[in-house]
N, C-alpha and C. Protein backbone atom coordinates (compact mmCIF):
# COMPACT_ATOMS: atom_id res chain seq x y z
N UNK A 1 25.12 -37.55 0.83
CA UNK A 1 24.37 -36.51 0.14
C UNK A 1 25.10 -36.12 -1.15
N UNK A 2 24.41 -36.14 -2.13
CA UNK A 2 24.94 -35.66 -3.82
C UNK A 2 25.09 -34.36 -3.36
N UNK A 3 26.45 -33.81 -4.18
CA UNK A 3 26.86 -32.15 -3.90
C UNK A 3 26.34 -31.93 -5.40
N UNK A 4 25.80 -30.68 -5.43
CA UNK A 4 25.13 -30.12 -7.00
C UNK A 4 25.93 -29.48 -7.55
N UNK A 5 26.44 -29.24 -8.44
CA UNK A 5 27.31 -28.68 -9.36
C UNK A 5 26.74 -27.46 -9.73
N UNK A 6 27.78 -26.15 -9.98
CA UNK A 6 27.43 -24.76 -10.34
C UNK A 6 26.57 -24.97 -11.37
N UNK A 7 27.42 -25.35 -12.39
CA UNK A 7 26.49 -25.69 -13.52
C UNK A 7 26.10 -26.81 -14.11
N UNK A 8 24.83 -26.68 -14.64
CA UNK A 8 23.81 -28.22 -14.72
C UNK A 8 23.60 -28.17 -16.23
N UNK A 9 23.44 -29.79 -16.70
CA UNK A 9 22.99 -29.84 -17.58
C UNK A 9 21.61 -29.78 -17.37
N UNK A 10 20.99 -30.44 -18.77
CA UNK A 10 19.46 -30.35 -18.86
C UNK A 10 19.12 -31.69 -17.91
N UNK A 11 19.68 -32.67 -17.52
CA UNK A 11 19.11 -33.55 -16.91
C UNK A 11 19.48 -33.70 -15.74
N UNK A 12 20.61 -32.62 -15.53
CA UNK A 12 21.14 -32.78 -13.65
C UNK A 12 20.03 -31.79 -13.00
N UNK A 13 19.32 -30.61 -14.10
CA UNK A 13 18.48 -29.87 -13.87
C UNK A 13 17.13 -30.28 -13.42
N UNK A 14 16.85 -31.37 -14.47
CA UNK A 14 15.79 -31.97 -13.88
C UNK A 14 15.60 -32.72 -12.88
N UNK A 15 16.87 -33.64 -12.67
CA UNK A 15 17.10 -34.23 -11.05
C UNK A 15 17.05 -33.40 -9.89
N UNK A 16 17.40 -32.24 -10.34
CA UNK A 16 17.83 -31.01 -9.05
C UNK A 16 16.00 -30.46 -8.47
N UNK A 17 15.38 -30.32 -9.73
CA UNK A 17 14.28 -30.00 -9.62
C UNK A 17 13.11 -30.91 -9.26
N UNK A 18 13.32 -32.39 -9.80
CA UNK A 18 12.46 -33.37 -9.32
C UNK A 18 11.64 -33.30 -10.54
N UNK A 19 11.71 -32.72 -11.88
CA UNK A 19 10.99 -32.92 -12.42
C UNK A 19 11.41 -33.81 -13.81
N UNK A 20 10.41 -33.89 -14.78
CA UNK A 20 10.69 -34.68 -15.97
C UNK A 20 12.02 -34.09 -17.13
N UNK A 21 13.13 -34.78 -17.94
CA UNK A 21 13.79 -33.86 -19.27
C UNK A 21 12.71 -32.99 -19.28
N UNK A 22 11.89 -33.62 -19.98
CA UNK A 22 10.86 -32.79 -21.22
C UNK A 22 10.24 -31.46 -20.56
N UNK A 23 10.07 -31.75 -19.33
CA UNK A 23 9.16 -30.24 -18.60
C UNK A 23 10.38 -28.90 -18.49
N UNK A 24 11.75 -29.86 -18.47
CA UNK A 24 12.63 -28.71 -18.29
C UNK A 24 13.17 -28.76 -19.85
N UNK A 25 12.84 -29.45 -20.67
CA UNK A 25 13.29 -28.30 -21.93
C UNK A 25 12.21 -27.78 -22.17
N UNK A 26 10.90 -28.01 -22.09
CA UNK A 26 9.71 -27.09 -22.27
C UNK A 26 9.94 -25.51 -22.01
N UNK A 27 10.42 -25.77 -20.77
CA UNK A 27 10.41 -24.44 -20.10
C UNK A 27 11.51 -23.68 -20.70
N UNK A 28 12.53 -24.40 -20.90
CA UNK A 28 13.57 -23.45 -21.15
C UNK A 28 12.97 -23.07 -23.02
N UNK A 29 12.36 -23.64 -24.12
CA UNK A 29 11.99 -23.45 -25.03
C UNK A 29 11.35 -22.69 -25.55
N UNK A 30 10.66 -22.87 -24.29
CA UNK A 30 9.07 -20.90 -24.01
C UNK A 30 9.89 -20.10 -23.09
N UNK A 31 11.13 -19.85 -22.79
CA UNK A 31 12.39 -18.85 -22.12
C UNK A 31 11.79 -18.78 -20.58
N UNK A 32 10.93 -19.88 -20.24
CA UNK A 32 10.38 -20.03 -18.67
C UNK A 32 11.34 -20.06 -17.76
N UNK A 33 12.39 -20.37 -18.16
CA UNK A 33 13.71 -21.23 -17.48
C UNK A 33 15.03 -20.58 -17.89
N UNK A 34 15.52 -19.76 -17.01
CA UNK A 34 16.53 -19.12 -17.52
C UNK A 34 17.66 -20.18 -17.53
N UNK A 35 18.49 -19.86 -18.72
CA UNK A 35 19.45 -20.86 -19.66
C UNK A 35 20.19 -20.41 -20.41
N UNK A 36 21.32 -21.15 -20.42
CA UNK A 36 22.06 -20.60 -21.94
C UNK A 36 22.49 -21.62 -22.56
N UNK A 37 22.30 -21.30 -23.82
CA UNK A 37 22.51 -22.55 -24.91
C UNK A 37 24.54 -22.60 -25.23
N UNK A 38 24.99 -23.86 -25.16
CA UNK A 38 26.37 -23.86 -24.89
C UNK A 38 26.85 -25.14 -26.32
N UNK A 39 27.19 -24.36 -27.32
CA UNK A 39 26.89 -25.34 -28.62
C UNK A 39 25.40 -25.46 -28.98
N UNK A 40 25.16 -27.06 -28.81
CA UNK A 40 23.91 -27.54 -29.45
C UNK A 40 22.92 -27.88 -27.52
N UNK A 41 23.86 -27.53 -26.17
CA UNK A 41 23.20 -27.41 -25.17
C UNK A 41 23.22 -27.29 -24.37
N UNK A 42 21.65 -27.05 -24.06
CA UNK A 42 21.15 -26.09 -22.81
C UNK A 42 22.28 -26.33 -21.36
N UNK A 43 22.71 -25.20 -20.53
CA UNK A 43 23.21 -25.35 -19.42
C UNK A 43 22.52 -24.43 -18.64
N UNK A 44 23.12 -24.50 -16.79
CA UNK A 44 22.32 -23.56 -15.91
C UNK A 44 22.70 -23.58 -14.90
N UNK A 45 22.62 -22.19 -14.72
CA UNK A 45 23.95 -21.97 -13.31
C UNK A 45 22.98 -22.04 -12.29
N UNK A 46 23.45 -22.71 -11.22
CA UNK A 46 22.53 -23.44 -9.97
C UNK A 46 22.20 -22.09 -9.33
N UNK A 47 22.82 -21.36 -9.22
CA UNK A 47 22.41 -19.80 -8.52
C UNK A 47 21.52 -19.17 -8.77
N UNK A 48 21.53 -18.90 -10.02
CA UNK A 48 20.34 -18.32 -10.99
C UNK A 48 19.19 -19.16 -11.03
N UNK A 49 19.51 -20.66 -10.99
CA UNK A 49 18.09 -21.30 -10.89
C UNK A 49 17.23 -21.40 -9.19
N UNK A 50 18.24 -20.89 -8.31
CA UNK A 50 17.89 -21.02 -7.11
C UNK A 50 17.40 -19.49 -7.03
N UNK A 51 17.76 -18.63 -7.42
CA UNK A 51 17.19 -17.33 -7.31
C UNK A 51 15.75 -17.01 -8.06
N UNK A 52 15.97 -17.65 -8.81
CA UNK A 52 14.51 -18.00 -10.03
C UNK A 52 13.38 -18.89 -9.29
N UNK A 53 13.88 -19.65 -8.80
CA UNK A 53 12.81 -20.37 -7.97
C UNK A 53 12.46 -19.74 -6.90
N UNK A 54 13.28 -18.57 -5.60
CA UNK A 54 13.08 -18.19 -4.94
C UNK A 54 12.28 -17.20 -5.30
N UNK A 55 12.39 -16.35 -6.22
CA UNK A 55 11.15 -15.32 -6.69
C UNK A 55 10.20 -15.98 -7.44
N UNK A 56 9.85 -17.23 -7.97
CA UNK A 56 8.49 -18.00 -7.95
C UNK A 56 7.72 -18.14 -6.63
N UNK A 57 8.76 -18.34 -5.95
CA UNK A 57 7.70 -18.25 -4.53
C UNK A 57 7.68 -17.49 -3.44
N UNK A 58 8.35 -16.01 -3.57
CA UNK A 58 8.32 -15.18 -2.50
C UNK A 58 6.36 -14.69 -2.79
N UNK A 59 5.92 -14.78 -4.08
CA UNK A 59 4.67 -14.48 -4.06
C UNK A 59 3.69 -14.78 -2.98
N UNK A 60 3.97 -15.85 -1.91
CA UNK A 60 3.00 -16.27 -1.03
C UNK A 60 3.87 -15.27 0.02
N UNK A 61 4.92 -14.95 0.33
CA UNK A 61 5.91 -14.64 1.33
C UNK A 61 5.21 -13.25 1.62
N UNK A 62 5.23 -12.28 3.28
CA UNK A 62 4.57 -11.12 3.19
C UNK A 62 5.61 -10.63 3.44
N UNK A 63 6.93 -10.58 3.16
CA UNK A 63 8.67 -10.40 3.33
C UNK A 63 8.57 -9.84 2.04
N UNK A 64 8.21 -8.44 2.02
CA UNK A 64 9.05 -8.12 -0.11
C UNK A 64 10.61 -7.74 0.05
N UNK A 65 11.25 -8.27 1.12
CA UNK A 65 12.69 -7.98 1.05
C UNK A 65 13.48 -9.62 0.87
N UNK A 66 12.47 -10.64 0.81
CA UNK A 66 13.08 -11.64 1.01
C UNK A 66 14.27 -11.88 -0.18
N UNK A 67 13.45 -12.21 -1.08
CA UNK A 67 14.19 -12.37 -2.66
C UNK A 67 15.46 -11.37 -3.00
N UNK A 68 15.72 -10.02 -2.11
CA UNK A 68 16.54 -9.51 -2.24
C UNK A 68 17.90 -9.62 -1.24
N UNK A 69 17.57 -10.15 -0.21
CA UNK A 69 18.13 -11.12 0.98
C UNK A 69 18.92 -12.26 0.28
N UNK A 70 18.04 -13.15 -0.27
CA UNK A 70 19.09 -14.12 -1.21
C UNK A 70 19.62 -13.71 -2.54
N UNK A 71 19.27 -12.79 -2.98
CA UNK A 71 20.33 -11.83 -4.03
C UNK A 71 21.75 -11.88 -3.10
N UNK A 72 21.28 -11.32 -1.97
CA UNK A 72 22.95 -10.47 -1.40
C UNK A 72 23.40 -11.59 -1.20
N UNK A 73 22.83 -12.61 -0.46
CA UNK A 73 23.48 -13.83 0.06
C UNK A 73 24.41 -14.24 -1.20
N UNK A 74 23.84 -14.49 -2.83
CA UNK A 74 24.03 -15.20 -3.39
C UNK A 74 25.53 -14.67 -3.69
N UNK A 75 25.45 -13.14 -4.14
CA UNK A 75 26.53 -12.60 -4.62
C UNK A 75 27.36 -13.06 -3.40
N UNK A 76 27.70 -12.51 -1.65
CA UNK A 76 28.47 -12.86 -0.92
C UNK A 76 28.97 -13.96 -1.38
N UNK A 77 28.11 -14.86 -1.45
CA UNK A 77 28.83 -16.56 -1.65
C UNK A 77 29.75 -17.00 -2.51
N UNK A 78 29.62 -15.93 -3.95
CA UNK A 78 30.34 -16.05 -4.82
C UNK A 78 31.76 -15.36 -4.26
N UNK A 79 32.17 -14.51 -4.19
CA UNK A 79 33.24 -13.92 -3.49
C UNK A 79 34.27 -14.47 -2.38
């Protein structure tokens, strides 16, 4: 199993995600995709993109504590 790295480039991002470069600089271009530009590029901390994705889809979830559940988790983990 590939271990994922804290932080991703733009194309470990898109491997991580399964999707195309281009859809993930799209996103990050229209600020869809939280990012920070590091020189001339884009990087992304796997936490933040896992927390970002988790509140894309707590919307179906009838848990409104979920997304704040993996907040705490996330911070614990860091520590």
């Amino acid at each position: 199993m590939k271990q994922t790295k804290e932080i991703m480039s733009l194309k470990e991002l898109a491997e991580y995600m399964g999707l195309s470069v281009a859809t993930i600089y799209r996103g990050v271009e229209k600020r869809q995709i939280p990012a920070a530009k590091v020189g001339k590029q884009w990087r992304f901390h796997k936490d933040t993109i896992d927390l970002w994705l988790a509140g894309k889809m707590t919307a179906g979830f009838s848990d409104p504590g979920y997304l704040q559940e993996l907040q705490i988790k996330a911070r614990l983990a860091e520590k």
